[in-house]
Protein backbone atom coordinates (compact mmCIF):
# COMPACT_ATOMS: atom_id res chain seq x y z
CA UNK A 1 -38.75 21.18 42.57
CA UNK A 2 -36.74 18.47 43.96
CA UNK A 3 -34.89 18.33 47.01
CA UNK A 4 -31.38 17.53 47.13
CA UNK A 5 -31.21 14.39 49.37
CA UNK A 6 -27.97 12.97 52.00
CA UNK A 7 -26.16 9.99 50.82
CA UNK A 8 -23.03 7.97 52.16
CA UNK A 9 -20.41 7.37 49.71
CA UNK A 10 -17.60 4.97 50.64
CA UNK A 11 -14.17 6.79 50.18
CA UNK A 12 -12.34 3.59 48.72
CA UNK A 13 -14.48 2.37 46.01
CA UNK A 14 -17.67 5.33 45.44
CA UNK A 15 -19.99 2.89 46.56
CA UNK A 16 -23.30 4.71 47.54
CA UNK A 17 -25.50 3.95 50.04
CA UNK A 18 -29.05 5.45 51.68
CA UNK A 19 -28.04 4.61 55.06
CA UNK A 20 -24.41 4.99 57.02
CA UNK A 21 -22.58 1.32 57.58
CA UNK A 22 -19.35 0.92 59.62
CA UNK A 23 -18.25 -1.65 57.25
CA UNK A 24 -18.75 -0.71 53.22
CA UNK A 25 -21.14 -2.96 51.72
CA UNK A 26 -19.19 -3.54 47.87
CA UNK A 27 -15.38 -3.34 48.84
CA UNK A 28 -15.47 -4.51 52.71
CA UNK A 29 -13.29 -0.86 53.78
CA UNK A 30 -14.19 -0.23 57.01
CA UNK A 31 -14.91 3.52 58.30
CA UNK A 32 -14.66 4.42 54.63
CA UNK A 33 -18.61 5.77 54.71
CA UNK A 34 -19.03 9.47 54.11
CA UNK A 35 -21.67 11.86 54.31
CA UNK A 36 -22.47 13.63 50.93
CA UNK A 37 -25.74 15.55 49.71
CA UNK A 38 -26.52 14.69 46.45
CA UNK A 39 -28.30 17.33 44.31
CA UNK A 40 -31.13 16.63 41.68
CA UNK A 41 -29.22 15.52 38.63
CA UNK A 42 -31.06 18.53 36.54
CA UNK A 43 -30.35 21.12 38.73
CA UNK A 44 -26.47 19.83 39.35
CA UNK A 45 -25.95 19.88 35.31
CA UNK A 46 -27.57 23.62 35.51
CA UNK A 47 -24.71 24.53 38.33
CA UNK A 48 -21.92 23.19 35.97
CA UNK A 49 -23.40 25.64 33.20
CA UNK A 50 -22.24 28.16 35.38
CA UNK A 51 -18.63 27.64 35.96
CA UNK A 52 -16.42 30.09 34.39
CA UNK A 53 -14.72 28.76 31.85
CA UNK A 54 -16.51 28.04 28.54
CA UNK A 55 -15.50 25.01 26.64
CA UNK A 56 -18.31 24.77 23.92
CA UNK A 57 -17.38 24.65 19.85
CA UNK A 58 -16.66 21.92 17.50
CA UNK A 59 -14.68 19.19 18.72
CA UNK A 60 -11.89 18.56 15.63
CA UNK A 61 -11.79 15.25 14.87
CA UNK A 62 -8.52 13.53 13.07
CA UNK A 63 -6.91 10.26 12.07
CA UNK A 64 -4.67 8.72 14.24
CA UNK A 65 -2.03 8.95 11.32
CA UNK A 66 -2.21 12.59 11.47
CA UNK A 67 -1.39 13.31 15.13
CA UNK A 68 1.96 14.35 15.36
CA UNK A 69 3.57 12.76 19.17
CA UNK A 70 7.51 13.33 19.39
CA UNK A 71 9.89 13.78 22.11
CA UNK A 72 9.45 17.14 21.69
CA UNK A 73 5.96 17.19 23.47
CA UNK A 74 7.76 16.26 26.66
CA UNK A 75 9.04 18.68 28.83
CA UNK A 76 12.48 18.04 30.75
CA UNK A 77 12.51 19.33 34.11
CA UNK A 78 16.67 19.22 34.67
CA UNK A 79 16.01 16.71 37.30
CA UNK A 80 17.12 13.47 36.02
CA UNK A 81 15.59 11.33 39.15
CA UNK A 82 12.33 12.98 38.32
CA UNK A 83 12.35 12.81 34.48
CA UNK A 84 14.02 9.20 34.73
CA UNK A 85 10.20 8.09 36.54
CA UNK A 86 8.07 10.26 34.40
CA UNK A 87 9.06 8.42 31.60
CA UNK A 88 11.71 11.03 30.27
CA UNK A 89 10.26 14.05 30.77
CA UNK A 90 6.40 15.54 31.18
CA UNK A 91 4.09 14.97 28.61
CA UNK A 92 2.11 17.80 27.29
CA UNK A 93 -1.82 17.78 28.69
CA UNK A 94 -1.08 14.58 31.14
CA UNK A 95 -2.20 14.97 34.54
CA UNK A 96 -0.10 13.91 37.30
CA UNK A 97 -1.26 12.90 41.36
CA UNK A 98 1.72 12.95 43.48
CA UNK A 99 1.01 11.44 46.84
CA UNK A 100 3.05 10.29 50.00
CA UNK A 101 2.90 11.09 53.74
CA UNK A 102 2.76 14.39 55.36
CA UNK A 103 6.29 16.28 55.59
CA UNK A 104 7.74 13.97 52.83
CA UNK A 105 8.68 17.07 50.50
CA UNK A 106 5.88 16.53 47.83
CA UNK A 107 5.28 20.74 48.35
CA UNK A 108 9.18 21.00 47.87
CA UNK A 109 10.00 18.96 45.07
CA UNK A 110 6.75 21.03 43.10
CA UNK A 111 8.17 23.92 44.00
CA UNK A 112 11.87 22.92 42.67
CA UNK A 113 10.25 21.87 39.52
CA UNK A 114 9.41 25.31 38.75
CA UNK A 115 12.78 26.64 38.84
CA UNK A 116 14.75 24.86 35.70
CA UNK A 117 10.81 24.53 33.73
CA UNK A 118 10.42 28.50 34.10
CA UNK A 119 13.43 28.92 31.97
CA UNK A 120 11.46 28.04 28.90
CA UNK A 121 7.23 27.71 30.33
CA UNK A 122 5.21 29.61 32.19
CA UNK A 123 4.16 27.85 35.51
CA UNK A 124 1.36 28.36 37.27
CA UNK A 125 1.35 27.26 40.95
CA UNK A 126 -2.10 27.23 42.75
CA UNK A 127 -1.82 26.67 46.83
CA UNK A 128 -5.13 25.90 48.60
CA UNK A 129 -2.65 25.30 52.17
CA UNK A 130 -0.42 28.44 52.21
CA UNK A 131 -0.87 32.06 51.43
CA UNK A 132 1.15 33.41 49.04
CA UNK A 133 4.09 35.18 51.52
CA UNK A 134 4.59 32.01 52.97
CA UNK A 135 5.16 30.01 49.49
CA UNK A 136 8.06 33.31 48.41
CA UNK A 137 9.77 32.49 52.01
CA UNK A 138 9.51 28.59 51.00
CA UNK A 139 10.90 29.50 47.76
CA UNK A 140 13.50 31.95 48.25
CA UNK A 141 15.00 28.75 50.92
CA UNK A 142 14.81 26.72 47.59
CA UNK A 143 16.85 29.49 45.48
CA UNK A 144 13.66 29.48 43.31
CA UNK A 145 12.70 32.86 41.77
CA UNK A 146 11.90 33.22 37.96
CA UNK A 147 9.38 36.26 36.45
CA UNK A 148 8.08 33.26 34.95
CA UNK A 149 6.41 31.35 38.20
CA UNK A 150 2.50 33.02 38.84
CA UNK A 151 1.63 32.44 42.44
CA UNK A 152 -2.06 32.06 43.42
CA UNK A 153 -3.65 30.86 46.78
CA UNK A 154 -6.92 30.34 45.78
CA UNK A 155 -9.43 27.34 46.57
CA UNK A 156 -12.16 27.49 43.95
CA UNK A 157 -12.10 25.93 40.91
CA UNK A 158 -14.30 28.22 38.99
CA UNK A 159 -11.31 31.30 40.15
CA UNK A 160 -8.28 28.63 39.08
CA UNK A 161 -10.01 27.87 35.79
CA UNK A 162 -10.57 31.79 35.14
CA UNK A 163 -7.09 32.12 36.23
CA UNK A 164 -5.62 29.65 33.86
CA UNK A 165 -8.09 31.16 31.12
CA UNK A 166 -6.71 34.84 31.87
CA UNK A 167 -2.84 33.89 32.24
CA UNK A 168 -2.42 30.95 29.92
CA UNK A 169 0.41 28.83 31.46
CA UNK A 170 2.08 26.10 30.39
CA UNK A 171 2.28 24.20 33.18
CA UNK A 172 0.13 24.21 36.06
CA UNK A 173 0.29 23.02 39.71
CA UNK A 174 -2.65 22.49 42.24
CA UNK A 175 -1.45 21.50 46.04
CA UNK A 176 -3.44 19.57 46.95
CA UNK A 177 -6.40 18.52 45.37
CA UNK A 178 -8.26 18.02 48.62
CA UNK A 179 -8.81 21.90 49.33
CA UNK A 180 -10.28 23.22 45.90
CA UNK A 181 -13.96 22.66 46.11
CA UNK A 182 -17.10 23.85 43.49
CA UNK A 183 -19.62 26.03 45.59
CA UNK A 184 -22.16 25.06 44.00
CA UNK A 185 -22.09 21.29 45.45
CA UNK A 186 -23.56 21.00 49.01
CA UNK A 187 -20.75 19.38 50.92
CA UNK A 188 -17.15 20.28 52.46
CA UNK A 189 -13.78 20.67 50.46
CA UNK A 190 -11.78 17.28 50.29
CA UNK A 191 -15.34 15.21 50.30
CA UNK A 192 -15.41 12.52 47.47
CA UNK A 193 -17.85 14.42 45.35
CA UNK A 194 -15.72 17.27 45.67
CA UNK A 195 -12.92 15.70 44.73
CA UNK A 196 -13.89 13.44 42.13
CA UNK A 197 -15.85 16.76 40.17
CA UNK A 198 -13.09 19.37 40.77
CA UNK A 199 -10.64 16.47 39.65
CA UNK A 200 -12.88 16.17 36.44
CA UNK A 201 -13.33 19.82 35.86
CA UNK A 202 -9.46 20.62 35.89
CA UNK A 203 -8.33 17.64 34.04
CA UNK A 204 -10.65 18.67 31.21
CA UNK A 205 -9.18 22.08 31.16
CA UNK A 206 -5.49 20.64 31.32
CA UNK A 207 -6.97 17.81 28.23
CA UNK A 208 -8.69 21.00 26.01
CA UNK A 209 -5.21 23.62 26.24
CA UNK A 210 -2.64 20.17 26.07
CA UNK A 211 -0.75 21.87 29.45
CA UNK A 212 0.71 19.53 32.07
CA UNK A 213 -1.52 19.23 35.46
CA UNK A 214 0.10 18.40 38.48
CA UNK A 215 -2.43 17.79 41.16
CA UNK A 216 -1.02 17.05 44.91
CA UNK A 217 -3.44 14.23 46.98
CA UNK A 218 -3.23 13.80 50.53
CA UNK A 219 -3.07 10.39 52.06
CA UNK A 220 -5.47 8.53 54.58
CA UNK A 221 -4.21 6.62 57.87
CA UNK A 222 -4.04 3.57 56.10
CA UNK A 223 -1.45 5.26 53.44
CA UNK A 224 -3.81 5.15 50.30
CA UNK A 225 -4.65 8.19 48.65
CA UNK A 226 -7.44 10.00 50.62
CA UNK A 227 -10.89 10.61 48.14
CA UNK A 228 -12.40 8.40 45.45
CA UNK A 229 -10.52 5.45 43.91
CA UNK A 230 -11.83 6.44 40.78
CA UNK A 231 -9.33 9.58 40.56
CA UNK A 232 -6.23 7.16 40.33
CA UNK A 233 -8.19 5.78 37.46
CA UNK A 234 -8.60 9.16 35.74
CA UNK A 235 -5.18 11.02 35.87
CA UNK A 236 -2.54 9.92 33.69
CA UNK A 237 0.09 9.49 36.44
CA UNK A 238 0.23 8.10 39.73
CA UNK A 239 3.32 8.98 41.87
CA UNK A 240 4.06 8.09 45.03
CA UNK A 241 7.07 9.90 47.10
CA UNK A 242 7.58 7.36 49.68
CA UNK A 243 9.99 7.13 53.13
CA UNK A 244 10.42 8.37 56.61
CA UNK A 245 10.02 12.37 57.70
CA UNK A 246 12.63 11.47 59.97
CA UNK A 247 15.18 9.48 56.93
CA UNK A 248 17.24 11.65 54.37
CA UNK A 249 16.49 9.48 51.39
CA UNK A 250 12.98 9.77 49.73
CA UNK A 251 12.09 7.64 46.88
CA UNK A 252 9.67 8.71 44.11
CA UNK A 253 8.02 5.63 42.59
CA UNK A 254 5.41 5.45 39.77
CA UNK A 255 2.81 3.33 40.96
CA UNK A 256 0.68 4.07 36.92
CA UNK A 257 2.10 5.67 34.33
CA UNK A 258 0.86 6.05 30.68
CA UNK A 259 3.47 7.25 29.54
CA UNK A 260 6.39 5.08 30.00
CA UNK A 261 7.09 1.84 32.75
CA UNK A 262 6.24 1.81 36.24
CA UNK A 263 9.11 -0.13 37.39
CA UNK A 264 11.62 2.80 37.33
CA UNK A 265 12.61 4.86 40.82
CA UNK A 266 13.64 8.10 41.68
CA UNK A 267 15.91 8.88 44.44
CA UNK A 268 16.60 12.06 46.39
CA UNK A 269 17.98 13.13 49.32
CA UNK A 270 16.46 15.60 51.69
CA UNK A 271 18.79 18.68 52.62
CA UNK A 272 18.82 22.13 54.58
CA UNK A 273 18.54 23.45 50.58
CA UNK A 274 15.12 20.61 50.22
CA UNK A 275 15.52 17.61 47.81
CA UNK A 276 18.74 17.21 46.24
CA UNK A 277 19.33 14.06 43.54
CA UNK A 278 21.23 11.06 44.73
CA UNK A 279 22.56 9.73 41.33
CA UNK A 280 24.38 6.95 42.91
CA UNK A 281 22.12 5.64 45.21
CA UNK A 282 23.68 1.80 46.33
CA UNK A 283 26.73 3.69 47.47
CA UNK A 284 24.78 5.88 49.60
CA UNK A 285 22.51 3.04 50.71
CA UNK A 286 25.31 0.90 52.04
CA UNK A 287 28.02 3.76 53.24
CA UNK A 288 28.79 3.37 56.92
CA UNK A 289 28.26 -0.40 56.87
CA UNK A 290 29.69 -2.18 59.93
CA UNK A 291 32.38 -4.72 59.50
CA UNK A 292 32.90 -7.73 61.25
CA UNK A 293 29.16 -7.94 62.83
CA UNK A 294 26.98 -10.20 62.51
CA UNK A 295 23.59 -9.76 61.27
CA UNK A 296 24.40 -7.84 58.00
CA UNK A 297 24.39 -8.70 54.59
CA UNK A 298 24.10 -7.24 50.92
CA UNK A 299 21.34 -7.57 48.93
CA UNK A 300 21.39 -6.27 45.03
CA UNK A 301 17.29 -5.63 43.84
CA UNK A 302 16.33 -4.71 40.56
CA UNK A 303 14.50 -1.03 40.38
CA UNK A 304 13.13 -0.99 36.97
CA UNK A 305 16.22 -1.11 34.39
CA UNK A 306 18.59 0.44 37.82
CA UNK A 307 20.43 -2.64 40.13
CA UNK A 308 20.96 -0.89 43.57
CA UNK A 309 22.75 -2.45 46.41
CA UNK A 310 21.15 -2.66 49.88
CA UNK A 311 22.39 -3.60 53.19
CA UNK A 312 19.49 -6.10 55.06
CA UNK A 313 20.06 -6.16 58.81
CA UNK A 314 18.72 -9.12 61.35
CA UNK A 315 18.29 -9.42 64.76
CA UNK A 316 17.30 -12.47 66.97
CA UNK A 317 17.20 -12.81 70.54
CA UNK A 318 15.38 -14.66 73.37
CA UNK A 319 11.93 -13.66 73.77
CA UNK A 320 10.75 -12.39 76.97
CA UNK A 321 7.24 -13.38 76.55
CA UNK A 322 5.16 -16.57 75.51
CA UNK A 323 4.50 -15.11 72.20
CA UNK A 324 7.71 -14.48 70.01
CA UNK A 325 7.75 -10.62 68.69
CA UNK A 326 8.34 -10.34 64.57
CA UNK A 327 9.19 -6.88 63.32
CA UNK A 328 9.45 -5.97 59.91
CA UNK A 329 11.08 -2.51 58.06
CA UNK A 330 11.11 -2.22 54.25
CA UNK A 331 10.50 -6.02 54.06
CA UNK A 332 7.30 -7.82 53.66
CA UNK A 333 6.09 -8.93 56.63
CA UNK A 334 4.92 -12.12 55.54
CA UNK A 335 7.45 -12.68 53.66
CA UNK A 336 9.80 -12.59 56.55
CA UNK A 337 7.37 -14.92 58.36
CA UNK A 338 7.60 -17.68 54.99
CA UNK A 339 11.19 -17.08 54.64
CA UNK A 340 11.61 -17.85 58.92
CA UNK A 341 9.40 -20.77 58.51
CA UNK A 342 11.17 -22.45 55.86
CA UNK A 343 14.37 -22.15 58.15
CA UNK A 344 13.12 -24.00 60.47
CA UNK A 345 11.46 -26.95 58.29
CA UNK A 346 14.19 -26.97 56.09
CA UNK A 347 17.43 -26.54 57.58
CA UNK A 348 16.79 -27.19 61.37
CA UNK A 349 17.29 -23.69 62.67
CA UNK A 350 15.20 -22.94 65.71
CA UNK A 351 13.18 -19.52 65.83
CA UNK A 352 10.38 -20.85 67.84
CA UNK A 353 10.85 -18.91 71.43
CA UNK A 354 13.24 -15.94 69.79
CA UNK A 355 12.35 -12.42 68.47
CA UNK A 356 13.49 -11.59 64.44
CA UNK A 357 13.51 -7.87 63.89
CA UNK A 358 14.79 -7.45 60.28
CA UNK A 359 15.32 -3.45 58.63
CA UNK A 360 16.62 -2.39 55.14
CA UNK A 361 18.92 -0.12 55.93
CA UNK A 362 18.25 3.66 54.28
CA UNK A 363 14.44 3.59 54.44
CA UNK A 364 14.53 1.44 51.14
CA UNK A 365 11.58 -1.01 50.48
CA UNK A 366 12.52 -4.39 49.22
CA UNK A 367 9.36 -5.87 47.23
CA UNK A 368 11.36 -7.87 44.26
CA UNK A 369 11.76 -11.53 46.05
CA UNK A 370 15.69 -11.27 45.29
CA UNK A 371 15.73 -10.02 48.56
CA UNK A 372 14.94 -13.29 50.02
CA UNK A 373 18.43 -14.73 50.61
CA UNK A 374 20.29 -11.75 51.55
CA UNK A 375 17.63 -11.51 54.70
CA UNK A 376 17.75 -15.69 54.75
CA UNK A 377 21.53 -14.92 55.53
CA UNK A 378 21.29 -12.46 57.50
CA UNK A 379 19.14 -14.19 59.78
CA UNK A 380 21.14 -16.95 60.62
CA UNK A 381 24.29 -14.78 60.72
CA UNK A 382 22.72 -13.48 63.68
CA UNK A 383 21.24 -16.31 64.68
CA UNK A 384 24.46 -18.41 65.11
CA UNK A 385 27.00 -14.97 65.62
CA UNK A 386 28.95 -15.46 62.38
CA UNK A 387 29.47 -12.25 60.30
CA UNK A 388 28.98 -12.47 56.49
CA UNK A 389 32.79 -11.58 54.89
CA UNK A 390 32.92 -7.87 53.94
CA UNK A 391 32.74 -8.54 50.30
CA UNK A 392 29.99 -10.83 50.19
CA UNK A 393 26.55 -10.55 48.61
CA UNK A 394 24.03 -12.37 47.90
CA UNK A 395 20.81 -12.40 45.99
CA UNK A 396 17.81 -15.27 44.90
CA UNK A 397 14.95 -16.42 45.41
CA UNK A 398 13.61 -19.31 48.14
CA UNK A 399 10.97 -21.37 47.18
CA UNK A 400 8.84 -23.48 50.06
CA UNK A 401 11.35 -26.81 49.76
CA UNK A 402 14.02 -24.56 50.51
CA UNK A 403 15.32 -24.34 46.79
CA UNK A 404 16.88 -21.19 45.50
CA UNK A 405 15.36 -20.21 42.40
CA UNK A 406 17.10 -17.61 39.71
CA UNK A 407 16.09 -14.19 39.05
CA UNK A 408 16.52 -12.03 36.42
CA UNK A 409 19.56 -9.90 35.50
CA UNK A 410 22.10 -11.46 37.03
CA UNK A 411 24.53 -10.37 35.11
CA UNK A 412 23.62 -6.63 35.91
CA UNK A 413 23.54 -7.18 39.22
CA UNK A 414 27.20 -8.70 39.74
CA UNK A 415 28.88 -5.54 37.42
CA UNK A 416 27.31 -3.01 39.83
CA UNK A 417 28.06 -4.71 43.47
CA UNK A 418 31.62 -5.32 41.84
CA UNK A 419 31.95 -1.53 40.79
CA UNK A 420 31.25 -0.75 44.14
CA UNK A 421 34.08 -3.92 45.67
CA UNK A 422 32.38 -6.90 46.68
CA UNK A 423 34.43 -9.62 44.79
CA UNK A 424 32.48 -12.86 46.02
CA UNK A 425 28.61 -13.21 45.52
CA UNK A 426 26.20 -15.85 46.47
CA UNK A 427 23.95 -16.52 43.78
CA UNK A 428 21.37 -19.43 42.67
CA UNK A 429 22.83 -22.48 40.33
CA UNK A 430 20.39 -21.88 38.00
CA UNK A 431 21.27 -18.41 37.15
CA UNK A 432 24.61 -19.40 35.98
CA UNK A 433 23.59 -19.48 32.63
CA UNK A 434 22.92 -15.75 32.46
CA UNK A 435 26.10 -14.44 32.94
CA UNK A 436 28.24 -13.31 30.30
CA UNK A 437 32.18 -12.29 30.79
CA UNK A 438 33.17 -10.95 34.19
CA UNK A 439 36.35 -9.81 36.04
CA UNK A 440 38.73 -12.46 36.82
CA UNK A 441 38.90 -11.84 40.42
CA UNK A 442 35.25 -12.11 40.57
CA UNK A 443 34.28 -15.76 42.79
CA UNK A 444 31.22 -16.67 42.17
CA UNK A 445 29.15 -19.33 44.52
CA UNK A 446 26.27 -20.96 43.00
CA UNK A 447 24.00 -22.77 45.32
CA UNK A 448 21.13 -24.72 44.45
CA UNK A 449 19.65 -24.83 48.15
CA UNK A 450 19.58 -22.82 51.76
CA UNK A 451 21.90 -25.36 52.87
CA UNK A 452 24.43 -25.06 50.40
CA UNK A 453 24.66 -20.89 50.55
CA UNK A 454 25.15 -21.36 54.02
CA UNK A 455 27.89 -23.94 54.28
CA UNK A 456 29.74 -22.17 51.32
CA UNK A 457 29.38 -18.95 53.27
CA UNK A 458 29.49 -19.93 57.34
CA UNK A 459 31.99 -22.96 56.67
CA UNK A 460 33.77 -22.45 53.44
């Protein structure tokens, strides 16, 4: 009989080695190596025999003609920030990962999921992290109680499949993928084999009965998704609820998506009552702004088909060691690093012996590279003490010579920082062919350069 033998399996990519290495060996990771005992492949296939659930019998096959996929094999959830990222609504035997950082509210916005879906489904929600008194206290602070919502704090698979076999819900909920574990493989819960076979073992069942599976994932140090890469690659949907514990806003971003584009964002505010919907988000991302300081300005980004308006804040002072300090928050470091160099080469402003701290207001992330000017202009308001005019804003991209370049949009862009009163807007020449009728008392200021933004804006 064979023996089941110890292998290291690296957490970010599966690679398997004999021997432990600090340093992966395929995908460079570094403490990414894990202990795992591998079992003799004929005696792990015997194991699986034994789980609980039976899933043998004809497989039906059918044309693709003949497969009937309408809006009515979605499920709305009543929470449009949620629905609006899914795609429109939850698609019948998908499996969903929501991920983020401990404390964000990924427990919380499960749980209010379950109140509006139990009006029509049966939801099943399976906790591996709290007994079952302390998810009823969690929920009755939520307002969520429904006959319909089954409760189970259970960590084996083989009991959640016989559970789902027994009950039959619609909808099903595992937090968080990293307790369940199979007894019959040799190693601790939330190890990559365990993961990657409980993973394949529930998405199978959720595949065979067509019911939605939501499966929570924890997050390493490093932010990634703790547990084998090659779980992102097997669920349907990838979501990750991103922000500060310590910020009100969360935002709920699809990172893969099968079902509809991964561009779109959800955004929610976190209350005594847990996440509530924040339908207009610029105006909540820019209330409070301070007038007449300098260091501020607007930027409008592009969130899938939604414009939102955020306020990009500078700072630059003398530094107090040899070394200037660069900080960075919900901008890309090295972007701010590009953007500061090509300040200095091409318009003559001097950041060698000074600190630049730049934050995004709200706990927003600014990845489209529209953001560039608006934290351009904000650097040098600070740099030289001049505040940016109250209804200014400003959006393009820089390129290395210093050159704005257009972006896309522009036209939705303008409409929503003028529903919300900015009147003037700094915007690249090239984009003025996009724009279509606007408001008269709209003043538009088309540069073609860095040098030309700033003179219209500091001098005009």
């Amino acid at each position: 009989m064979a023996k089941p033998k110890t292998v290291y399996v690296c957490s970010q990519c599966g690679n398997e080695t004999a021997k432990w290495y600090g340093k992966c060996p395929d995908c460079g990771a570094w403490n990414s190596m894990e202990e795992t005992v591998r079992q003799p492949e004929i005696e792990v296939a015997k194991k699986h025999s034994q789980v609980h659930t039976d899933y043998s019998g004809a497989i039906e096959v059918v044309t693709i003609q003949d497969i009937v996929a309408d809006e009515e094999s979605r499920h709305k959830t009543s929470i449009k920030e949620l629905d609006r990222v899914m795609g429109g609504g939850i698609v019948r035997g998908s499996v969903t990962l929501l991920s983020g950082d401990p404390g964000i509210g990924k427990s919380t916005l499960l749980l209010q999921m379950c109140q509006p879906l139990c009006q029509s489904l049966r939801v099943l929600y399976v906790s591996g992290e709290e007994s079952a008194k302390q998810i009823k206290l969690r929920a009755r602070r939520l307002g969520v109680d429904s006959p319909n919502l089954l409760v189970a704090a259970v960590t084996q698979v083989g009991a959640i499949l016989g559970i789902i076999e027994k009950h039959n819900p619609d909808v099903v909920m595992i937090d968080s993928i990293q307790t369940i574990y199979l007894p019959t493989l040799n190693s601790s819960a939330g190890t990559v084999t365990q993961i990657r076979e409980c993973t394949q073992l529930l998405m199978t069942c959720a595949k065979s009965r067509e019911f939605p599976l939501f499966l929570v994932g924890h997050v390493n140090k490093d932010g990634a998704i703790a547990g084998p890469k090659v779980m992102e690659h097997m669920v349907d949907t990838v979501l990750y609820f991103e922000g500060e514990r310590h910020l009100a806003f969360r935002i709920l971003r699809a990172v893969k998506n099968r079902f509809g584009s991964t561009n779109e964002i959800g955004v929610f505010k976190m209350g005594t009552m847990g996440l509530e919907e924040v339908g207009n988000p610029s105006f909540e991302m820019i209330s409070g702004r301070p007038q007449d300081v300098s260091g501020s300005c607007i930027a409008c980004v592009m969130e899938g088909s939604r414009p939102i308006l955020a306020e990009v804040q500078a700072l630059v002072c003398k530094s107090g060691f040899g070394t200037p300090r660069r900080m960075s928050t919900g901008f890309d470091f090295g972007r701010s690093a590009l953007i500061i160099a090509v300040l200095e080469k091409r318009c003559g402003y001097f950041f060698g012996n000074l600190d630049a701290y730049i934050n995004v207001v709200g706990g927003l992330r600014l990845d489209e590279p529209a953001a560039d000017l608006p934290v351009a202009m904000a650097l040098i308001s600070n740099l030289i003490d001049k505040p940016i005019p109250y209804d200014f804003a400003a959006f393009g991209e820089i390129g290395l010579t210093g050159e704005l370049r257009s972006v896309s949009h522009v036209d939705l862009r303008v409409n929503e920082a003028y529903r919300l009163g900015f009147r003037r807007f700094v915007i690249p020449r090239t984009a003025m062919g996009q724009l279509g009728e606007l408001p008269s008392d709209i003043r538009l200021i088309p540069a073609s350069n860095l040098r030309s933004a700033f003179s219209s804006v500091f001098e005009g």
